[in-house]
N, C-alpha and C. Protein backbone atom coordinates (compact mmCIF):
# COMPACT_ATOMS: atom_id res chain seq x y z
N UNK A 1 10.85 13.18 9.06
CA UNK A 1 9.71 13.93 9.51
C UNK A 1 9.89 14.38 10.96
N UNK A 2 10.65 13.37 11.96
CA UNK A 2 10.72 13.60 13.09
C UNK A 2 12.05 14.52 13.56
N UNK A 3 12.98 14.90 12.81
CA UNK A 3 14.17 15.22 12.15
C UNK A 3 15.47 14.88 13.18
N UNK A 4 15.09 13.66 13.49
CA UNK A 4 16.30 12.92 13.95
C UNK A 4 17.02 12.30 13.10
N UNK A 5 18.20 11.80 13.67
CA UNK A 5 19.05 10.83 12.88
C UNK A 5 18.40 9.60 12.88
N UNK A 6 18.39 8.90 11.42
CA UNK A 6 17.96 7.21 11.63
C UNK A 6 18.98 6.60 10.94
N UNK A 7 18.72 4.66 11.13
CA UNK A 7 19.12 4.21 10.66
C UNK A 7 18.76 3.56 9.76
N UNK A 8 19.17 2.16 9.61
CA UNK A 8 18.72 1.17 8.73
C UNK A 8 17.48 0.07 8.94
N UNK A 9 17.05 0.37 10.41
CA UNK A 9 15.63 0.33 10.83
C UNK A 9 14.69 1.10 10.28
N UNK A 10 14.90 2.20 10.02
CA UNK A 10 13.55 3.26 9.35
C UNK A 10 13.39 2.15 8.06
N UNK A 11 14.82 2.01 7.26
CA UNK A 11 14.54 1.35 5.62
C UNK A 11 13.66 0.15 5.30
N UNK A 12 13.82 -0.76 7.32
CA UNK A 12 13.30 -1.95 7.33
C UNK A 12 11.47 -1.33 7.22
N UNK A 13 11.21 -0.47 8.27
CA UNK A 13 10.17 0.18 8.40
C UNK A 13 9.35 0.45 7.31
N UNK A 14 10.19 1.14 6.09
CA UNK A 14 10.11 1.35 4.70
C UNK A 14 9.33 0.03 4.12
N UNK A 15 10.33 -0.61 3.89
CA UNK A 15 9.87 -1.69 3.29
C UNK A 15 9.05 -2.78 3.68
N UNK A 16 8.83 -2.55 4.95
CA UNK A 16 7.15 -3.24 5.81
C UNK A 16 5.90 -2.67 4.82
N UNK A 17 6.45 -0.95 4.69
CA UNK A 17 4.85 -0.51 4.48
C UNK A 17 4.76 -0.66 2.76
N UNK A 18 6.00 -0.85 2.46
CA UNK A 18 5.69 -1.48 0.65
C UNK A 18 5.28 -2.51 0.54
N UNK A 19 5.37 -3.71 1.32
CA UNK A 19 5.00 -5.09 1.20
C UNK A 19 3.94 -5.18 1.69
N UNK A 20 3.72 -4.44 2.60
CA UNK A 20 1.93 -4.10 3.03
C UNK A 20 1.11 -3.60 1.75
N UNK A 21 1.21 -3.05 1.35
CA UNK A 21 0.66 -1.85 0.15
C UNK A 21 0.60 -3.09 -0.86
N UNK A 22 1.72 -3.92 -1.22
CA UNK A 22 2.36 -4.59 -2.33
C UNK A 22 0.96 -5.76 -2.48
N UNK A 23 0.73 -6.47 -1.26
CA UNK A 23 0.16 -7.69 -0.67
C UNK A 23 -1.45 -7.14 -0.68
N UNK A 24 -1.64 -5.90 -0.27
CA UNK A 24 -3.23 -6.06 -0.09
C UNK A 24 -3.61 -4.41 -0.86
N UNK A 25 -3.02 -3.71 -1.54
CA UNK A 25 -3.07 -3.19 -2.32
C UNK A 25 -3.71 -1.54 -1.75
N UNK A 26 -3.82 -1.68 -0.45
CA UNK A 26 -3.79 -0.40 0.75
C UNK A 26 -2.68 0.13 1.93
N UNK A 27 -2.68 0.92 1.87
CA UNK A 27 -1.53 1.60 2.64
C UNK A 27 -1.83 1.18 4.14
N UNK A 28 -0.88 0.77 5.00
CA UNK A 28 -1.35 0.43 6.04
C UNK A 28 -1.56 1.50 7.15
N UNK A 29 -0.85 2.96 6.88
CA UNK A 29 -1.60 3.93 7.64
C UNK A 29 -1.78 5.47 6.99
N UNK A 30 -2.86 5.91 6.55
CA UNK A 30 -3.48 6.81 5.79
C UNK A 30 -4.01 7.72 6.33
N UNK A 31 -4.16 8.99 6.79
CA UNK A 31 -4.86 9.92 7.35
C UNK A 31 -4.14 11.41 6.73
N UNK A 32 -5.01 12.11 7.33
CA UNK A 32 -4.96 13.47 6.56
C UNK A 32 -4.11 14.50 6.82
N UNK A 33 -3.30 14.22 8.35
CA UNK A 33 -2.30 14.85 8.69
C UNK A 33 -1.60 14.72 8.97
N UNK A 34 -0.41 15.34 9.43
CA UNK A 34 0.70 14.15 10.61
C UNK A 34 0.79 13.56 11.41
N UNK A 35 -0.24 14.65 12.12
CA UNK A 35 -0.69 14.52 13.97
C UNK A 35 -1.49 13.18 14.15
N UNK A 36 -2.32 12.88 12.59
CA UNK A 36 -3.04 11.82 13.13
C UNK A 36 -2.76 10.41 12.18
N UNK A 37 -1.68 10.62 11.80
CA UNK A 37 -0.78 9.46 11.03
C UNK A 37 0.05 8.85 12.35
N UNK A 38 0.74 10.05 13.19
CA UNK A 38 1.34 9.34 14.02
C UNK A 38 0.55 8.50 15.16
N UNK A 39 -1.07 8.81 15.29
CA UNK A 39 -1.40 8.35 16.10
C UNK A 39 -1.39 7.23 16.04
N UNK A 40 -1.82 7.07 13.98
CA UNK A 40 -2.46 5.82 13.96
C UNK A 40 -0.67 4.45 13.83
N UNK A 41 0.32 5.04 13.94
CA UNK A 41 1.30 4.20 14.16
C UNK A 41 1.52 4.11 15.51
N UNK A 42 0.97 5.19 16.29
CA UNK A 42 1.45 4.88 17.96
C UNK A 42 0.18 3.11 18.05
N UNK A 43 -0.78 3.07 17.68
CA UNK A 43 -1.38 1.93 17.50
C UNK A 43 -1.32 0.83 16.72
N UNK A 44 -0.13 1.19 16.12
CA UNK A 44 0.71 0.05 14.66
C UNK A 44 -0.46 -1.24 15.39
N UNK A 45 -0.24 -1.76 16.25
CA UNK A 45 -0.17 -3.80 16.72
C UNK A 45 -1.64 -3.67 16.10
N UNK A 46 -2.49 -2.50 16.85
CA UNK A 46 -4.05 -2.75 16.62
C UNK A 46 -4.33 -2.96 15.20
N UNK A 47 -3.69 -1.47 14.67
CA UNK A 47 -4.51 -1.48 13.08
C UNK A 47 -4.06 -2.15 12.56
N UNK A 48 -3.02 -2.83 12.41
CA UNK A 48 -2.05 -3.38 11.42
C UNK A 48 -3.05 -5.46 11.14
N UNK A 49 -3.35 -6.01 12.93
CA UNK A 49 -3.94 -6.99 13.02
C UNK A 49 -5.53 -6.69 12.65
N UNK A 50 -6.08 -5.36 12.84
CA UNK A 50 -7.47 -5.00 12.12
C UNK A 50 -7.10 -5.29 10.75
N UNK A 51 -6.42 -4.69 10.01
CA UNK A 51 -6.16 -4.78 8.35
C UNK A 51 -6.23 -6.35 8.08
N UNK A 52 -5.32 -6.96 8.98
CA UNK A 52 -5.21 -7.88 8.20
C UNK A 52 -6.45 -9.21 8.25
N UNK A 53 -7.70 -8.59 8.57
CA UNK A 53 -9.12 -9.56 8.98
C UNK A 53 -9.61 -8.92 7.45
N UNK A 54 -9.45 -7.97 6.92
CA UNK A 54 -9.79 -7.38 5.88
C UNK A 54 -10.06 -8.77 4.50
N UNK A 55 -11.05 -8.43 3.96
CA UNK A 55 -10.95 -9.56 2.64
C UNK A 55 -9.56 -9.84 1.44
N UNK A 56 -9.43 -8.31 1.29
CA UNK A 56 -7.71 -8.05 0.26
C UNK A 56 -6.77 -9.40 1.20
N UNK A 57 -7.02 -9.25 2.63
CA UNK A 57 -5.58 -9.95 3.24
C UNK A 57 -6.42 -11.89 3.31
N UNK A 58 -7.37 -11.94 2.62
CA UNK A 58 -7.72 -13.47 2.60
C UNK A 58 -6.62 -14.58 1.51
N UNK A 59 -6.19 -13.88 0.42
CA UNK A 59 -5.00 -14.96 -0.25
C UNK A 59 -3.94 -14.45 0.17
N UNK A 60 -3.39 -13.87 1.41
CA UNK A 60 -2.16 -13.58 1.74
C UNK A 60 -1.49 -14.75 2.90
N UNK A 61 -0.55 -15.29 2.51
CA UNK A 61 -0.32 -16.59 3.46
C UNK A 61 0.06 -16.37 4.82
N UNK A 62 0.03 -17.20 5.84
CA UNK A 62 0.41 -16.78 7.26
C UNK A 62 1.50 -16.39 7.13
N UNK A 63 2.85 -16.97 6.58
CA UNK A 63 4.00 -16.28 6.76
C UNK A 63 4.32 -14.77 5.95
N UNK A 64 3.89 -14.79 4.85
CA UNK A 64 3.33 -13.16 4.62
C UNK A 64 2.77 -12.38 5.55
N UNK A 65 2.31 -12.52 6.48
CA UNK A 65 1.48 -11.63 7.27
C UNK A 65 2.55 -11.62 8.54
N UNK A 66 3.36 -12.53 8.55
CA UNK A 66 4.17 -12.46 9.90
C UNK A 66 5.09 -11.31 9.16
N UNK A 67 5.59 -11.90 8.33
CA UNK A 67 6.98 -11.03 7.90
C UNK A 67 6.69 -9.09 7.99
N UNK A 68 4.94 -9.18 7.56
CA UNK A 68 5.07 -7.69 7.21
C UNK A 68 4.77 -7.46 8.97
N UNK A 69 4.17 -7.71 9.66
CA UNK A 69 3.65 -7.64 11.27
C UNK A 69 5.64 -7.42 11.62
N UNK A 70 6.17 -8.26 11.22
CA UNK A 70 7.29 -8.44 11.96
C UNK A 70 8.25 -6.88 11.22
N UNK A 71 8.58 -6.73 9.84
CA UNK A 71 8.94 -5.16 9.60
C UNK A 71 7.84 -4.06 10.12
N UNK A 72 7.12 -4.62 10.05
CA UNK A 72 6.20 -3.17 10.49
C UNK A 72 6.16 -2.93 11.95
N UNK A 73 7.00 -3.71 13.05
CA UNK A 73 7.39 -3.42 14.25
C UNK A 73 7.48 -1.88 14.94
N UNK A 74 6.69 -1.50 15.31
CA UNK A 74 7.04 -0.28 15.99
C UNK A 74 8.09 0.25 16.71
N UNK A 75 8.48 -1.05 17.59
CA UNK A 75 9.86 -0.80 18.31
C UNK A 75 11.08 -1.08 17.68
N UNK A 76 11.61 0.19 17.10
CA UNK A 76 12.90 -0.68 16.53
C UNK A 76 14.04 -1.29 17.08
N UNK A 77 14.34 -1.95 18.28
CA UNK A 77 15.05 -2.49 18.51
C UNK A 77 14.55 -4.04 18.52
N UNK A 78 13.30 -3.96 18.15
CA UNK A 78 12.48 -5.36 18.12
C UNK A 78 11.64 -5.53 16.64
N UNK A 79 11.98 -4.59 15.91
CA UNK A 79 11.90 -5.16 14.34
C UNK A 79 13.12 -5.75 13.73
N UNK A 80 12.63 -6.74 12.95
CA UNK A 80 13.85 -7.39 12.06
C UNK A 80 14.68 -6.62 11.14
N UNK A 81 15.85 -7.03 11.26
CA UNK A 81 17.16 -6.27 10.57
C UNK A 81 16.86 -6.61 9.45
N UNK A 82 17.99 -6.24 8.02
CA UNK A 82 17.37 -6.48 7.07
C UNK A 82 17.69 -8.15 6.78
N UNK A 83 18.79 -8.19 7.37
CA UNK A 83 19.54 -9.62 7.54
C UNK A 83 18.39 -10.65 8.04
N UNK A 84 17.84 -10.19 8.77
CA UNK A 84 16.44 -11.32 9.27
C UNK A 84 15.31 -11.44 8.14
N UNK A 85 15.56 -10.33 7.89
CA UNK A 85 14.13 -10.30 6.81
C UNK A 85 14.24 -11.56 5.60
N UNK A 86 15.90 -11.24 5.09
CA UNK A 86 15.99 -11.63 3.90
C UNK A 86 16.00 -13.35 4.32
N UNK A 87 16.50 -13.76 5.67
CA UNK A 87 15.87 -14.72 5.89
C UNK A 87 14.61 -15.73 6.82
N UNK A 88 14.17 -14.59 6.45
CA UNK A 88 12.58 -15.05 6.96
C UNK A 88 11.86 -16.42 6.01
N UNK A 89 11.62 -16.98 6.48
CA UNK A 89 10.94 -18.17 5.65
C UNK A 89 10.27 -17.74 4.41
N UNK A 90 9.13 -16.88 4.41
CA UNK A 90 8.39 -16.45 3.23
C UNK A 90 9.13 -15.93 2.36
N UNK A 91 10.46 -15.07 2.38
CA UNK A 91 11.01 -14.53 1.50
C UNK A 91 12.22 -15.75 1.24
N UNK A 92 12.76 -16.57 1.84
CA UNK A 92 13.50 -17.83 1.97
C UNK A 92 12.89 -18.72 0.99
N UNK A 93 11.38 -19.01 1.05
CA UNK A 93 10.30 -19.73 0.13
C UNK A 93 10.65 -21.18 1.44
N UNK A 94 10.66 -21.50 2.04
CA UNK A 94 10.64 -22.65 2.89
C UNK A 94 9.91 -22.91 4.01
N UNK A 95 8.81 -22.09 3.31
CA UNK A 95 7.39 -22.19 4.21
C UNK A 95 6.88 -23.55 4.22
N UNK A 96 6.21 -24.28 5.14
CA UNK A 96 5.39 -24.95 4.63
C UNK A 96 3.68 -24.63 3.87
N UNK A 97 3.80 -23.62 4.68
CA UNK A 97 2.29 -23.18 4.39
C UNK A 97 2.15 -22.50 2.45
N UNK A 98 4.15 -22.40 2.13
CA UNK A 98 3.75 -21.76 0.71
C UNK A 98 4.68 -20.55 0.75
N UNK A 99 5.49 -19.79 -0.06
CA UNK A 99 6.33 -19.06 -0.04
C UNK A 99 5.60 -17.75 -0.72
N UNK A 100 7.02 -17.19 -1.27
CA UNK A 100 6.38 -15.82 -1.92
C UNK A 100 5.71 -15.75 -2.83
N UNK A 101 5.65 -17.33 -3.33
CA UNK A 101 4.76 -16.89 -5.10
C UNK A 101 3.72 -17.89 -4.25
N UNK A 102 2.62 -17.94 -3.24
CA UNK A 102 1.74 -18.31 -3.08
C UNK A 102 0.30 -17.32 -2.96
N UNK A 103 -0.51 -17.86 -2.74
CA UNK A 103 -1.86 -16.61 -2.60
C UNK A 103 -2.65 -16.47 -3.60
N UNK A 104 -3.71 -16.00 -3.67
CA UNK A 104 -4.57 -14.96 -4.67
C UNK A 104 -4.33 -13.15 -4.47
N UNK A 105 -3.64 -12.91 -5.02
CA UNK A 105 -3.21 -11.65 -4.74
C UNK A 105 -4.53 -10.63 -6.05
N UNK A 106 -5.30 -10.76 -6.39
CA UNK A 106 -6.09 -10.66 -7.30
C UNK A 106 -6.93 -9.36 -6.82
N UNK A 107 -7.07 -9.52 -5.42
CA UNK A 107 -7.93 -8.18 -5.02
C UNK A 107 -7.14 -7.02 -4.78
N UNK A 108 -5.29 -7.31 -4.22
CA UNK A 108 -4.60 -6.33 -4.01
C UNK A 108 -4.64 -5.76 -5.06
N UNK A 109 -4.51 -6.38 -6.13
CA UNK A 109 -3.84 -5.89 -7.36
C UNK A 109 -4.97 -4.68 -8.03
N UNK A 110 -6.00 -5.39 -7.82
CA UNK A 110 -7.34 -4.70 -8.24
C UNK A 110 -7.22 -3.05 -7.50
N UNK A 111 -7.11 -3.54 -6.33
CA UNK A 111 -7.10 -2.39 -5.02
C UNK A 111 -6.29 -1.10 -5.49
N UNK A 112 -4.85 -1.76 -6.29
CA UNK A 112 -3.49 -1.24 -6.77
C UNK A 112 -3.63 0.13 -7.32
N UNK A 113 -4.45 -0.82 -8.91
CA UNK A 113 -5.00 -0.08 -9.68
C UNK A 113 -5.88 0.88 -9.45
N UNK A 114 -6.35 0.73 -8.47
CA UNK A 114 -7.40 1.69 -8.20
C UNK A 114 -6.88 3.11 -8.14
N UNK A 115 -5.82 2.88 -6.74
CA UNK A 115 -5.38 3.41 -5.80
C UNK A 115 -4.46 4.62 -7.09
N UNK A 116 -4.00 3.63 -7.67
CA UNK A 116 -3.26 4.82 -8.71
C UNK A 116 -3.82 5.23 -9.89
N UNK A 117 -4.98 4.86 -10.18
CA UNK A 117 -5.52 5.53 -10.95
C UNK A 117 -5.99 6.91 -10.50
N UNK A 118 -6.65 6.89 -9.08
CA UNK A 118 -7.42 7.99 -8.52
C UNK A 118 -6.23 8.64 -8.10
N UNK A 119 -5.04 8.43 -7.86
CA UNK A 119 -3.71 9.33 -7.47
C UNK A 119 -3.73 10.15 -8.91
N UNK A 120 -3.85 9.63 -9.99
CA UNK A 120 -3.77 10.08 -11.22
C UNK A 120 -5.15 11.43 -11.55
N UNK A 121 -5.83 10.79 -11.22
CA UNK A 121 -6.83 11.95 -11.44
C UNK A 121 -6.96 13.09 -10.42
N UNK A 122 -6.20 12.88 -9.19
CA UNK A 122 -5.81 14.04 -8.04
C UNK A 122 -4.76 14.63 -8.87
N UNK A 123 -3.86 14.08 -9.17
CA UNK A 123 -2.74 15.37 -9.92
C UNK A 123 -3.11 15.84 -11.57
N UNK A 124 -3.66 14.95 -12.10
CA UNK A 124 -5.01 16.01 -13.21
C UNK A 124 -5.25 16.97 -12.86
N UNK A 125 -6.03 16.83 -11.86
CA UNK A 125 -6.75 17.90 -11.21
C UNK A 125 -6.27 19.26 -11.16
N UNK A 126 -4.94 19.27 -10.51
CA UNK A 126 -4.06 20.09 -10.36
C UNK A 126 -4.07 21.06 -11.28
N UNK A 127 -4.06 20.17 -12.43
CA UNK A 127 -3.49 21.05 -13.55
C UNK A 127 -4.93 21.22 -14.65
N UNK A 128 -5.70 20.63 -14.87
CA UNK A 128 -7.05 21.01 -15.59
C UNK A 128 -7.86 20.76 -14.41
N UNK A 129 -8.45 21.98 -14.40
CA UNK A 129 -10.09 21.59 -13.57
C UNK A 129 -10.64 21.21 -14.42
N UNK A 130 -11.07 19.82 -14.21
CA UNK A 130 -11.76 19.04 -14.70
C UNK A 130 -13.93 19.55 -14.79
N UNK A 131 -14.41 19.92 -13.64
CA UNK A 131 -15.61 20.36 -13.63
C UNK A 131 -16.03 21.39 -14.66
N UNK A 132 -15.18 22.20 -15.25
CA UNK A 132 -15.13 23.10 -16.09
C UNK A 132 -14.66 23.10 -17.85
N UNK A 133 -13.53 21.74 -17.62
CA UNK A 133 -12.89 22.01 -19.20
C UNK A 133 -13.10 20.34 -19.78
N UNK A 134 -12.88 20.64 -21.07
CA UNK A 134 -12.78 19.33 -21.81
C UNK A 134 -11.58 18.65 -21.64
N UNK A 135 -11.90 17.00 -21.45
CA UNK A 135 -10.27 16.84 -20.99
C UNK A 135 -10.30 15.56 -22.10
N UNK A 136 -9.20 14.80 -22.49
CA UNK A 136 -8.91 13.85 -23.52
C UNK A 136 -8.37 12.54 -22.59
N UNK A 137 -8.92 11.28 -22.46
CA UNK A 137 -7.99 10.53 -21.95
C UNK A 137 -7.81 9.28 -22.81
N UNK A 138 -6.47 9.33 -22.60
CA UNK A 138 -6.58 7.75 -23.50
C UNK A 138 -6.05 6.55 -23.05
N UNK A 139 -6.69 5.23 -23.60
CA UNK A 139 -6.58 4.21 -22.55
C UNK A 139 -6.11 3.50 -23.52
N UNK A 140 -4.52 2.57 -23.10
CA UNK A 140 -3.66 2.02 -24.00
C UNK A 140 -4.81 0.59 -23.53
N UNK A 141 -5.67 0.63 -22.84
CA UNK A 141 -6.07 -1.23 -22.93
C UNK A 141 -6.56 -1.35 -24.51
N UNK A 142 -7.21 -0.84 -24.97
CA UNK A 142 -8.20 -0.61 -25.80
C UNK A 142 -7.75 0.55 -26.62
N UNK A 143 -6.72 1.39 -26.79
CA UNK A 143 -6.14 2.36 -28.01
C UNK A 143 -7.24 3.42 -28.39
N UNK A 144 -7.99 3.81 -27.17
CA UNK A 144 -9.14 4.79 -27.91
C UNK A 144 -9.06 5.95 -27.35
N UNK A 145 -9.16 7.28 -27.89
CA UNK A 145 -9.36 8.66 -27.26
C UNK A 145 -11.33 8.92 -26.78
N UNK A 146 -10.56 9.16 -25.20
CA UNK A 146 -12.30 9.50 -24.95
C UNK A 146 -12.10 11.16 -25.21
N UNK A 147 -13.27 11.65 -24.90
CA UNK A 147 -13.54 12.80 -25.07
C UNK A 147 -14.43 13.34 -23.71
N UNK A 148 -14.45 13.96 -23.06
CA UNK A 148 -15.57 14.31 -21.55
C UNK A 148 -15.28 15.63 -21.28
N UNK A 149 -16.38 15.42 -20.41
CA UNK A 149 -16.69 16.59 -19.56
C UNK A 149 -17.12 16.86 -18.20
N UNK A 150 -17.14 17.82 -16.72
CA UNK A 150 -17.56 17.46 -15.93
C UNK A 150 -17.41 16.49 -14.54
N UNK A 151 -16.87 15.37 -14.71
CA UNK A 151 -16.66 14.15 -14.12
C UNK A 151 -15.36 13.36 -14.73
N UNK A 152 -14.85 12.79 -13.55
CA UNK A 152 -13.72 12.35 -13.58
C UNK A 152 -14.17 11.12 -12.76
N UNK A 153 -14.57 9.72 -13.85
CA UNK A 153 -15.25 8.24 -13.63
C UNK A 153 -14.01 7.98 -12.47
N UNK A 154 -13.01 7.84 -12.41
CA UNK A 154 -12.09 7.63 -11.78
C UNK A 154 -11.92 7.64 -10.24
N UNK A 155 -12.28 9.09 -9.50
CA UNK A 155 -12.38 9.58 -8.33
C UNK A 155 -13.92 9.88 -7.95
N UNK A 156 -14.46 9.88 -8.57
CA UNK A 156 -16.06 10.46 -8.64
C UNK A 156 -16.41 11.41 -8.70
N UNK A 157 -14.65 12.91 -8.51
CA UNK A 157 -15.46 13.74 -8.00
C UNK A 157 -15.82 15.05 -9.36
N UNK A 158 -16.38 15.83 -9.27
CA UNK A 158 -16.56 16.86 -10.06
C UNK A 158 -16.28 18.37 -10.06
């Protein structure tokens, strides 16, 4: 985006904001443009320790929250390599507090679903206007064809 050369710090970077996303089931920085995406990473320390007071981040263990604080480093000469990562205690499992299979991850997951369901009904969109045409959806929980109109339960919008 910035159209410099990177390295293998951006990938660490990468994979901060998947394990963020992964763990509490929200993107840790979301806005509507570039200009104000980058702001909200020029403030990574703030938002990142705001998020994590959030309820989603209540079954996420302390060393989970270090590891992603610690990839999600702004400065890359002071984020962990990938070599650190892979031995970071939480991903090591030699926490005391509880490794990677600890937590209630129950709200991320919830959050997950959400998040891609309504991604799903934004690229619908695209392609049937929904406010106008009949659309068919079918839901493998339950094997049934709905039938609608108008509204899309999903996103809310119309």
């Amino acid at each position: 985006m910035i159209r410099k050369a990177y390295g293998p710090q951006v990938d660490v970077w990468a994979i901060g904001i998947v394990l963020f996303q992964l763990l509490s089931g929200r993107l840790p920085f979301n806005a509507d443009s570039n200009s104000a995406l980058f702001r909200l990473i020029d403030r990574s320390d703030e938002q990142l320790r705001l998020h994590m007071q959030r309820p989603e981040w209540q079954g996420v263990s302390q060393p989970a929250k270090d590891l992603v604080l610690k990839l999600l480093e702004r400065d890359p000469t002071k984020r962990l390599s990938a070599e650190e990562a892979l031995n970071h205690p939480w991903i090591a499992l030699r926490s005391e507090e509880g490794g990677a299979a600890t937590g209630d991850l129950s709200t991320a997951y919830e959050l997950l679903k959400k998040q891609v369901a309504q991604k799903r009904c934004v690229e619908m969109r695209q392609f049937v206007p929904i406010h106008t045409a009949q659309f068919f959806l079918f839901t493998p929980r339950n094997r049934t064809l709905f039938t609608g109109a108008s509204r899309c339960g999903t996103c809310s919008r119309s």
